[in-house]
C-alpha atoms as a PDB file:
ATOM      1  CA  UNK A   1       0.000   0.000   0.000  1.00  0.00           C
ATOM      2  CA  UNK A   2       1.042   3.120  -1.037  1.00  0.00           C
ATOM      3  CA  UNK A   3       2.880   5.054   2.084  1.00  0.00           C
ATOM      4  CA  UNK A   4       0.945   8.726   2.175  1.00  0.00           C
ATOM      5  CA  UNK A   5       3.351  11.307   3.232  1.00  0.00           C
ATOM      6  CA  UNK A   6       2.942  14.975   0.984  1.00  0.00           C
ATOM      7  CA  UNK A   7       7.336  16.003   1.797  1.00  0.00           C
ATOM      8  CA  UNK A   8       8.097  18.931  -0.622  1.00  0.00           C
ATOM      9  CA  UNK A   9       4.059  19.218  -1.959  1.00  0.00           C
ATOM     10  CA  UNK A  10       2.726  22.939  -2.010  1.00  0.00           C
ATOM     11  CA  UNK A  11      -1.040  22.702  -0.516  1.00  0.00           C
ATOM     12  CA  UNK A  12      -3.470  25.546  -0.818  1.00  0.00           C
ATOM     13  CA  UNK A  13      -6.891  25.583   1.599  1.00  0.00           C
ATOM     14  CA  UNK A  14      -9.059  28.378   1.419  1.00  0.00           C
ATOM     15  CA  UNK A  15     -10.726  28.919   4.381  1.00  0.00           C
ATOM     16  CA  UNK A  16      -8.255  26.981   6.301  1.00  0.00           C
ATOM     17  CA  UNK A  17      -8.515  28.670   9.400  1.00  0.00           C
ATOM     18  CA  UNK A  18     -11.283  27.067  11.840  1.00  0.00           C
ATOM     19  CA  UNK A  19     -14.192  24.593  11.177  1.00  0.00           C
ATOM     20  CA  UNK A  20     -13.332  21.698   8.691  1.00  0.00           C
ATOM     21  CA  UNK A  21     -10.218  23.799   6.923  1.00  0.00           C
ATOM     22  CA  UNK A  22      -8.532  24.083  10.094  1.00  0.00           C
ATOM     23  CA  UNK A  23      -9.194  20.346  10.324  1.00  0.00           C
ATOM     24  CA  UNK A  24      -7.857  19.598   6.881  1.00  0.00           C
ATOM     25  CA  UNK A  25      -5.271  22.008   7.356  1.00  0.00           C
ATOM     26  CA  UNK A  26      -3.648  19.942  10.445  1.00  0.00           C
ATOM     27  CA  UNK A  27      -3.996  17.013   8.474  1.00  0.00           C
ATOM     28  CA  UNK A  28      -1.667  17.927   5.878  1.00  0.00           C
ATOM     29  CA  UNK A  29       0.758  19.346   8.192  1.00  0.00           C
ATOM     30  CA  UNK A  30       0.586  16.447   9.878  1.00  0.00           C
ATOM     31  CA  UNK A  31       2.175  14.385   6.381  1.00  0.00           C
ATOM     32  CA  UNK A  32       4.845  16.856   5.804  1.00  0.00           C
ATOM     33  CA  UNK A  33       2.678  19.420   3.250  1.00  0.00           C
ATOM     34  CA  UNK A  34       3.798  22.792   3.280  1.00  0.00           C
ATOM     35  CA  UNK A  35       0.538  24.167   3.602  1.00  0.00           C
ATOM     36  CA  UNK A  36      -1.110  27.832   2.772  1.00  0.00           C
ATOM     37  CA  UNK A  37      -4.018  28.856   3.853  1.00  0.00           C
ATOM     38  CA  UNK A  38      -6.136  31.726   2.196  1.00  0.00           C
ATOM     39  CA  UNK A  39      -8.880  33.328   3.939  1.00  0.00           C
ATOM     40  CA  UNK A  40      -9.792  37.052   5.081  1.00  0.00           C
ATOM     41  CA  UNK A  41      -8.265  37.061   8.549  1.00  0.00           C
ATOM     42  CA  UNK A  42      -5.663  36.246  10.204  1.00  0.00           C
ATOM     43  CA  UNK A  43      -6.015  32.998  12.602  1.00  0.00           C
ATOM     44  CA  UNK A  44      -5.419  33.949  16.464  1.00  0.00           C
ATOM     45  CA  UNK A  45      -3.009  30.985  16.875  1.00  0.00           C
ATOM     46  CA  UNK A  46      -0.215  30.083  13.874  1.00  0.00           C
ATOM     47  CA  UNK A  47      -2.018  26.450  12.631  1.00  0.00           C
ATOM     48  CA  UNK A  48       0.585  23.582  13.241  1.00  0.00           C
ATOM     49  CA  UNK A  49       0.571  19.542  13.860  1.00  0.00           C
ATOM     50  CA  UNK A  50       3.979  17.506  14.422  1.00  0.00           C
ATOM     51  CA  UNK A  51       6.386  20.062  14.147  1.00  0.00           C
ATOM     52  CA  UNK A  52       4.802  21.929  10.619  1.00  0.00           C
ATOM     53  CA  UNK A  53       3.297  25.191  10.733  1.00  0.00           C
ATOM     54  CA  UNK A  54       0.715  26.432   8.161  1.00  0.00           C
ATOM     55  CA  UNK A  55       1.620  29.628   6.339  1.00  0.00           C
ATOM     56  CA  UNK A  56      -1.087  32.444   5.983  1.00  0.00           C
ATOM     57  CA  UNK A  57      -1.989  34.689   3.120  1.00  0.00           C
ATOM     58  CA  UNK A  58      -4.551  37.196   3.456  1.00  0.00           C
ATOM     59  CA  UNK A  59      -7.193  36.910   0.672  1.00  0.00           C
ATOM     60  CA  UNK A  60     -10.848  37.747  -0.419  1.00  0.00           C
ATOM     61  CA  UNK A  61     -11.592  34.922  -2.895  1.00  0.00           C
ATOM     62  CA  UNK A  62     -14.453  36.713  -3.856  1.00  0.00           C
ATOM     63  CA  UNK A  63     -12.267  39.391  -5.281  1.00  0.00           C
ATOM     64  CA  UNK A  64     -10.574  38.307  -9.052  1.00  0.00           C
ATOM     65  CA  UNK A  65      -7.280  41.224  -7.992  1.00  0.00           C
ATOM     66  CA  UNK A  66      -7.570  39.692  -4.370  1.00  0.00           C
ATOM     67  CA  UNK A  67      -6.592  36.034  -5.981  1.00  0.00           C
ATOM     68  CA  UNK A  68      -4.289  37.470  -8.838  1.00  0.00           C
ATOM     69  CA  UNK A  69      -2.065  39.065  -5.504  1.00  0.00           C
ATOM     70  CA  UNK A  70      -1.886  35.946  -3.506  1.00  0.00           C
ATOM     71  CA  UNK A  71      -1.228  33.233  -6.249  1.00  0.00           C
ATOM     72  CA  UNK A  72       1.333  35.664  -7.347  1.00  0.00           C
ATOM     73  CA  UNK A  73       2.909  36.182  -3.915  1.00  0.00           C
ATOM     74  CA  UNK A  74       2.921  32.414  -3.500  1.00  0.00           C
ATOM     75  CA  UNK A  75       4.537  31.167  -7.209  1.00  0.00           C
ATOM     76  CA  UNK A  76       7.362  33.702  -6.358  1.00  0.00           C
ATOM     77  CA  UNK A  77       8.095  32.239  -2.686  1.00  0.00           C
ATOM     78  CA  UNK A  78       7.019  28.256  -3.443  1.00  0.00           C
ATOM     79  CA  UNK A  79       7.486  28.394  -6.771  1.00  0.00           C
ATOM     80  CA  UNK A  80       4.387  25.731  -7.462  1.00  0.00           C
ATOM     81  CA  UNK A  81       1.022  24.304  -6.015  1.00  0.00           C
ATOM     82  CA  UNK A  82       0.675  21.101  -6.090  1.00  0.00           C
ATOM     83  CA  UNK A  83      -2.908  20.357  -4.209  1.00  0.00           C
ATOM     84  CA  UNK A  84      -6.003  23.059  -4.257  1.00  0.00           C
ATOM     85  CA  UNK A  85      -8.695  22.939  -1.803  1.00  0.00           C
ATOM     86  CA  UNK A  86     -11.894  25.010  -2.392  1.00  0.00           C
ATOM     87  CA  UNK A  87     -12.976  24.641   1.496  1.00  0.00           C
ATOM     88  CA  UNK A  88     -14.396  28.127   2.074  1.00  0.00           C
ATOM     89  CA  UNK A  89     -17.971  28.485   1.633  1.00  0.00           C
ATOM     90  CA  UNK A  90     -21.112  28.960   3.654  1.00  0.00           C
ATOM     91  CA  UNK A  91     -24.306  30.631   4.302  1.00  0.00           C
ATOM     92  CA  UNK A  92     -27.002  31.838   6.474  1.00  0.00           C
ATOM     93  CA  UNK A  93     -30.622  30.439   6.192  1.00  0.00           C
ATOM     94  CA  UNK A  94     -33.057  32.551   4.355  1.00  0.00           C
ATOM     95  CA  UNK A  95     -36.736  32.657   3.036  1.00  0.00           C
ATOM     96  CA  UNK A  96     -36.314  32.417  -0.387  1.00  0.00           C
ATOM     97  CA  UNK A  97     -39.066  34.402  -1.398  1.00  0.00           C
ATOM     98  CA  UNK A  98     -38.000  37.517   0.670  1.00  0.00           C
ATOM     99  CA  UNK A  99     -33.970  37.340   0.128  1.00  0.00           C
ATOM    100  CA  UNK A 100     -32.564  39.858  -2.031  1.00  0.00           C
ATOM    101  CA  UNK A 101     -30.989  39.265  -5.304  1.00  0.00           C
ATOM    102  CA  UNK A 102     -28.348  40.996  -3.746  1.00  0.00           C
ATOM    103  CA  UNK A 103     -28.032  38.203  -1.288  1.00  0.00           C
ATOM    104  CA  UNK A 104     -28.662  35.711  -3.652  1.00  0.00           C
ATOM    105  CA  UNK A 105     -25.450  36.797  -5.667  1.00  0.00           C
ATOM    106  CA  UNK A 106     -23.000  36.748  -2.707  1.00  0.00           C
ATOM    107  CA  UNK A 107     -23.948  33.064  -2.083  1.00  0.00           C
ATOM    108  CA  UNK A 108     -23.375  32.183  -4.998  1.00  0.00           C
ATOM    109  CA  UNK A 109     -20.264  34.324  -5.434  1.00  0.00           C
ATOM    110  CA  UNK A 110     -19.126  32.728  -2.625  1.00  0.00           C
ATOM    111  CA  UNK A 111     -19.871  29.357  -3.171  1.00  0.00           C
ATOM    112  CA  UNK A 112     -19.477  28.506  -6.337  1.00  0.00           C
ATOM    113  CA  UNK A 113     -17.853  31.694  -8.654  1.00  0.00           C
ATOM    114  CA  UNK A 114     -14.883  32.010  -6.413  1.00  0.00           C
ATOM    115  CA  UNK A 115     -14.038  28.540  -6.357  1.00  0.00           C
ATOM    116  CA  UNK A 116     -14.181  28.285  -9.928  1.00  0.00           C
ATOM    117  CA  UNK A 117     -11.849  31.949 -10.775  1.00  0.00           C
ATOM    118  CA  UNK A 118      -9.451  29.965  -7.767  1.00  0.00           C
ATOM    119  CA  UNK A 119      -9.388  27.267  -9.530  1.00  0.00           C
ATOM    120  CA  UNK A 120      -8.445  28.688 -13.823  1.00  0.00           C
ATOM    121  CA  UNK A 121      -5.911  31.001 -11.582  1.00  0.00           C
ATOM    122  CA  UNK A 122      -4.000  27.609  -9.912  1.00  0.00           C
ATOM    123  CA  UNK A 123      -4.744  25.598 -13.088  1.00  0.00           C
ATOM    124  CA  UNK A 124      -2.728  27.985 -14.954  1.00  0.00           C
ATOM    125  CA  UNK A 125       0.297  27.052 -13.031  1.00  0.00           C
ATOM    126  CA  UNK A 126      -0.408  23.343 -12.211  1.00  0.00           C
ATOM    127  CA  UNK A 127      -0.790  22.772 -16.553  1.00  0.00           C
ATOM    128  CA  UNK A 128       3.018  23.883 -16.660  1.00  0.00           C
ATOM    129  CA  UNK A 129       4.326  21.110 -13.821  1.00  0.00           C
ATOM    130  CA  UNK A 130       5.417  18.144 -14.531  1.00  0.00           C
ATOM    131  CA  UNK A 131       3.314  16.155 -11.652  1.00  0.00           C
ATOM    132  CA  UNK A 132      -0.012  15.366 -11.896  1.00  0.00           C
ATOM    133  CA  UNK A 133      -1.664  17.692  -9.401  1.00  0.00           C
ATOM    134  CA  UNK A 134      -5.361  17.975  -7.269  1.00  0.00           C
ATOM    135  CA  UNK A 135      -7.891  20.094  -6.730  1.00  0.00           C
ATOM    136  CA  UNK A 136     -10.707  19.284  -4.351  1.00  0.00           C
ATOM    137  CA  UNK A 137     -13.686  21.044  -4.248  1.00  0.00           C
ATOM    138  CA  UNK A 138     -15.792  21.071  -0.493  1.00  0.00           C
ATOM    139  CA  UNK A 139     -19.475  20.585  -1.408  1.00  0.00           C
ATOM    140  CA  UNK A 140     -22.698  19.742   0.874  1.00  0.00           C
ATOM    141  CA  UNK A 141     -25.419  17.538   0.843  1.00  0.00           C
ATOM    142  CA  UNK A 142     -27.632  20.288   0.131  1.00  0.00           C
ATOM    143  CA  UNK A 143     -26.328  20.118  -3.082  1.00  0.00           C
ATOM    144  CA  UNK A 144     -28.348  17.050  -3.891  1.00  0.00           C
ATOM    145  CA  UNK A 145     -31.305  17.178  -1.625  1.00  0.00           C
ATOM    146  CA  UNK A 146     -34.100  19.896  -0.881  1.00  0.00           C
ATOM    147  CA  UNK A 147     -32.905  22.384   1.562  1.00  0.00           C
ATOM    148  CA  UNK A 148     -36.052  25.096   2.342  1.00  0.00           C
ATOM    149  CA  UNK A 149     -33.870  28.177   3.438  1.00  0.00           C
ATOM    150  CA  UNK A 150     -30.760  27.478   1.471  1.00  0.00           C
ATOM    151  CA  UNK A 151     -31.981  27.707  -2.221  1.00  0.00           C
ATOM    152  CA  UNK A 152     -29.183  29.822  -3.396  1.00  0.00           C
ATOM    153  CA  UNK A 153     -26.448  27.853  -1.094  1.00  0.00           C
ATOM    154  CA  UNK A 154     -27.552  24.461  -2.632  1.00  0.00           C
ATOM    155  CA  UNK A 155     -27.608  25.590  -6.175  1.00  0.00           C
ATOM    156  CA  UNK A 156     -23.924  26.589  -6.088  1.00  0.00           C
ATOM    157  CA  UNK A 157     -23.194  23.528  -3.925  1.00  0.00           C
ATOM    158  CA  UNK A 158     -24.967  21.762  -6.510  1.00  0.00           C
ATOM    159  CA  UNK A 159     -23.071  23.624  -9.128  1.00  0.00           C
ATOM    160  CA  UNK A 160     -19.653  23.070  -7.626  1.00  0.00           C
ATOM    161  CA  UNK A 161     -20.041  19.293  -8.147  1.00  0.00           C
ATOM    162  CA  UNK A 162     -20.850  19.726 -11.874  1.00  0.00           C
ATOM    163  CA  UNK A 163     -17.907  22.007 -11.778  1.00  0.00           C
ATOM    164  CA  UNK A 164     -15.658  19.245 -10.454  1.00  0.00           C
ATOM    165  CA  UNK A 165     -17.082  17.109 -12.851  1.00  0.00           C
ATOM    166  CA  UNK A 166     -16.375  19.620 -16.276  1.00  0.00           C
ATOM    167  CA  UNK A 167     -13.157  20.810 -15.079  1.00  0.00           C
ATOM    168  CA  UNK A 168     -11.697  17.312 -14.621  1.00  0.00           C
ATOM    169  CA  UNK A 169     -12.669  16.450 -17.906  1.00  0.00           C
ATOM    170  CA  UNK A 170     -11.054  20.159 -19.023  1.00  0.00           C
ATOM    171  CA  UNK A 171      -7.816  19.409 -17.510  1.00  0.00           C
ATOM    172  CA  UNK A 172      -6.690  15.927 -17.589  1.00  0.00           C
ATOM    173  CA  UNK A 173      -4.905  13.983 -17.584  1.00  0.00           C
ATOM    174  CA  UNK A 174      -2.385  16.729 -15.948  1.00  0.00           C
ATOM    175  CA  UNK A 175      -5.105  17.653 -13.139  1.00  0.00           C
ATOM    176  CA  UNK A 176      -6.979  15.975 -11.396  1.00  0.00           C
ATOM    177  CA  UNK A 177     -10.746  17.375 -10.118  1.00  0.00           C
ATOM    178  CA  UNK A 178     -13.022  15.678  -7.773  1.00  0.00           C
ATOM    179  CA  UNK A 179     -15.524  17.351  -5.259  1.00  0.00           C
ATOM    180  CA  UNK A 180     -16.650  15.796  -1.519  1.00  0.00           C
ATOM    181  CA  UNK A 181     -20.064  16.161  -0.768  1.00  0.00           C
ATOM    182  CA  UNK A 182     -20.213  16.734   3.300  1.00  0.00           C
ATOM    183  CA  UNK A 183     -22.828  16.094   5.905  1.00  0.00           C
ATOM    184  CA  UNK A 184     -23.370  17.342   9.186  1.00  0.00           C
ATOM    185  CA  UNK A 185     -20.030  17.909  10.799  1.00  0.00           C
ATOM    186  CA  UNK A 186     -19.388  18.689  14.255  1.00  0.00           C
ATOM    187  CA  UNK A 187     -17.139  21.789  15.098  1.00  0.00           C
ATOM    188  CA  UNK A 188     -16.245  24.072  17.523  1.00  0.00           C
ATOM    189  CA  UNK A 189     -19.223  26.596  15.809  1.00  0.00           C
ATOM    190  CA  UNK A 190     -21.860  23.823  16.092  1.00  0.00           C
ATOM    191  CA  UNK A 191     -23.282  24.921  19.300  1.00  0.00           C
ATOM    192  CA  UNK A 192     -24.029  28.473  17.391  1.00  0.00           C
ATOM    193  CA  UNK A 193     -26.253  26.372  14.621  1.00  0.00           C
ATOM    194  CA  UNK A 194     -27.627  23.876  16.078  1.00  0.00           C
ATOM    195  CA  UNK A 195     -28.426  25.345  20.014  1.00  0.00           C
ATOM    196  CA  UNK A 196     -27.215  22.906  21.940  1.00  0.00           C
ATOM    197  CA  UNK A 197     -25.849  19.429  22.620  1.00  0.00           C
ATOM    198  CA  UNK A 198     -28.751  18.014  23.285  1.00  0.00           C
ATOM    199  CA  UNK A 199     -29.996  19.132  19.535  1.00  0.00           C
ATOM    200  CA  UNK A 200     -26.742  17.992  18.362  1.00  0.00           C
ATOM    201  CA  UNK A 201     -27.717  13.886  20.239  1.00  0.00           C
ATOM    202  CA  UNK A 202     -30.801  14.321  17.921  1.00  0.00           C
ATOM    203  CA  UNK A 203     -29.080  15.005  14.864  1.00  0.00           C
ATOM    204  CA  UNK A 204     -26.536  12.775  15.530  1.00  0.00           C
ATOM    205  CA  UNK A 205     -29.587  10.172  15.928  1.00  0.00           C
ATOM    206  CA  UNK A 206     -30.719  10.692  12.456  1.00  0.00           C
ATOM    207  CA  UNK A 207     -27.616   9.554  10.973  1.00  0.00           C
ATOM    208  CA  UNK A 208     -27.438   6.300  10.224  1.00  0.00           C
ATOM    209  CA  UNK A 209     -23.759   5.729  11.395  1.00  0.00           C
ATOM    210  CA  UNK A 210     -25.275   7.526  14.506  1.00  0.00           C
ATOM    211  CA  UNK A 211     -22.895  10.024  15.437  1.00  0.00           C
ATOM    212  CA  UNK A 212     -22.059  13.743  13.305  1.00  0.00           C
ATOM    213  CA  UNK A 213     -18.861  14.094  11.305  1.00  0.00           C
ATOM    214  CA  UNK A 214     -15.495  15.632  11.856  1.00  0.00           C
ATOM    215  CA  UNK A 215     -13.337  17.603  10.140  1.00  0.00           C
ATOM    216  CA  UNK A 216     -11.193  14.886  10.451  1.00  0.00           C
ATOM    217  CA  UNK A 217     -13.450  12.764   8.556  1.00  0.00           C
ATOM    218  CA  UNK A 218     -13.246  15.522   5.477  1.00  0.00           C
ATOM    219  CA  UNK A 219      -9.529  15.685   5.896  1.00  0.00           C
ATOM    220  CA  UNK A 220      -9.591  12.030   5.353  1.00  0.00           C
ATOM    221  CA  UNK A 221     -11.211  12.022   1.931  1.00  0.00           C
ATOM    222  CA  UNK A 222      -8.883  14.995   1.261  1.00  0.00           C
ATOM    223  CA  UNK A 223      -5.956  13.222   1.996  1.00  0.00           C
ATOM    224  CA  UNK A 224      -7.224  10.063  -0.107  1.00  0.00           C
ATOM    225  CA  UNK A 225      -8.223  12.134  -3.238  1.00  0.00           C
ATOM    226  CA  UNK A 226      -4.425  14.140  -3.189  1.00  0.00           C
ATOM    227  CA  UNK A 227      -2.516  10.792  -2.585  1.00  0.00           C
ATOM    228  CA  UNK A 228      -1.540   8.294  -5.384  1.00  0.00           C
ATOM    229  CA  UNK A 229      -4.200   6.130  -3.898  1.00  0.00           C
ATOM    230  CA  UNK A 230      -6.381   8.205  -6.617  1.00  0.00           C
ATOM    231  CA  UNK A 231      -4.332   8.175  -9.343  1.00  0.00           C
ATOM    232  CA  UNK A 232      -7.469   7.034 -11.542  1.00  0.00           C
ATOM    233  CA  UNK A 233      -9.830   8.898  -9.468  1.00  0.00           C
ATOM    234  CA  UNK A 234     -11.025  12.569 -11.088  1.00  0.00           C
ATOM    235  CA  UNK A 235     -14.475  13.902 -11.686  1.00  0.00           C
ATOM    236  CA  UNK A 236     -15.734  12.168  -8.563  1.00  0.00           C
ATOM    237  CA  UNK A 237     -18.434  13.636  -6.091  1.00  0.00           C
ATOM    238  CA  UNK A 238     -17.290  11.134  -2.481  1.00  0.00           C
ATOM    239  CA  UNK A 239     -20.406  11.355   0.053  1.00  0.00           C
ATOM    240  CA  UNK A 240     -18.906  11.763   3.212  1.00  0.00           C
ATOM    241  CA  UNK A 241     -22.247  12.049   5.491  1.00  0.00           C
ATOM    242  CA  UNK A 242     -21.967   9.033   7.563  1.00  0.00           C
ATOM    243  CA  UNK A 243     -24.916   7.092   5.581  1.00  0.00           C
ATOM    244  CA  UNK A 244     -26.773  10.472   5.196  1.00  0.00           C
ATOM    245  CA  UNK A 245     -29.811  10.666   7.022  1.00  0.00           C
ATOM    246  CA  UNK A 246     -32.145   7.968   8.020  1.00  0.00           C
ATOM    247  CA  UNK A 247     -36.029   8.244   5.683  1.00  0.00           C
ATOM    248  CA  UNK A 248     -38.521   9.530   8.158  1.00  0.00           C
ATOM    249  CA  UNK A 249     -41.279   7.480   6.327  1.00  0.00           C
ATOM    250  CA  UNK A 250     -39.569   4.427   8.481  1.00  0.00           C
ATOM    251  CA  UNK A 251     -40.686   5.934  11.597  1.00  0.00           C
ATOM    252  CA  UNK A 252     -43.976   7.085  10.273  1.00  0.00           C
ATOM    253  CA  UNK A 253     -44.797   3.629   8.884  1.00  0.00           C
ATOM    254  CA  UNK A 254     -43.881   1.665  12.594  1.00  0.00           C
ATOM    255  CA  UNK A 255     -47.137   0.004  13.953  1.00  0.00           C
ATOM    256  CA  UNK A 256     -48.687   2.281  17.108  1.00  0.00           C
END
């Protein structure tokens, strides 16, 4: 079996700061990665994991000169990328029929637009290396289920994995392109969402592997789809949700 260690690999994670990109973030320290995070602010606390400390650039992926900067910056210190990670994403719940277009265009400029201008920048310089690099694309489950209150969110979501699935078509055999559709993960924000632990139990209860996801479950598939373990793997959407959720017809259909 293939021995999974990412010594003198360039990996870039936006949003790599908390949540599931601090999570994937340690990960790759963790197997040697120089890693880079891109987000807006700072982190409190330099990321590290055995030894390897994450490097920080400050960047708005939602601006096209914000990008242009920081890819820019990095080529002239690391001189390459070899792994991408679209992690940063997100969105509040709204009532569709009362959200702005306004709002509806920073969702999806969030979610799905910045990824993709992220992703032509890095492509530009992954094309011209000689190893067959990764990008990885963070998508959700509401991307292929109803959501009511995240129509905008789940379109891009949605839109992210079709992304995945066009660019790695675009780009091989040089790049490969594959997209991990998460489900309810646990982190140190879930308290703010969900209310409290008890609500978290419930959710947890729905799940059919019965407990919620970690950003060390995400980091996992990460790991797996930048490795050599998926040297034939591209244009793939992975569910990681833990069996998603249990049908509630089964419980409506049990005898009284």
């Amino acid at each position: 079996m293939t021995d999974i260690n990412f010594n003198k690999q360039c990996v870039l994670i936006t949003g790599g700061t908390k949540g599931i990109g601090a999570g994937i973030t340690k990960a790759f320290l963790a197997l040697n990665a120089t890693v880079i995070i891109l987000a807006r602010n700072k982190p409190k606390r330099q990321i590290q994991s055995k030894g390897n400390k994450a490097v920080f650039f400050q960047c708005d992926i939602r601006s096209i000169e914000s990008i242009n900067a920081a890819i820019n910056s990095i080529k002239v210190e690391y001189k390459k990328i070899d792994v991408l990670i679209n992690n940063a994403g997100g969105a509040p719940m709204a009532d569709t029929i009362s959200a702005s277009p306004k709002f509806h265009s920073a969702i999806i400029d969030l979610n799905l637009i910045a990824p993709l201008n992220l992703s032509q920048r890095v492509a530009k310089l992954m094309l011209r290396q000689k190893s067959v690099s990764s990008i990885i694309n963070i998508s959700s489950v509401t991307a292929t289920r109803p959501t009511p209150g995240s129509a905008a969110y789940g379109a891009a979501k949605g839109g992210l994995v079709n992304l995945s699935k066009t660019l790695a078509v675009e780009w091989a055999p040089k790049i490969k392109v594959n997209s991990i559709i998460v489900g309810y993960i646990e982190t140190e924000n879930s308290l703010l969402h969900y209310g409290s632990k008890r609500e978290l139990n419930k959710v947890a209860k729905m799940i059919p592997m019965k407990r919620m996801g970690t950003p060390t479950d995400i980091a996992n598939a990460c790991i797996f789809f930048a490795s050599d373990l998926s040297s034939w793997v591209t244009g793939a959407a992975l569910e990681v949700h833990g069996g998603g959720e249990v049908p509630s017809y089964l419980d409506a259909a049990k005898p009284k």
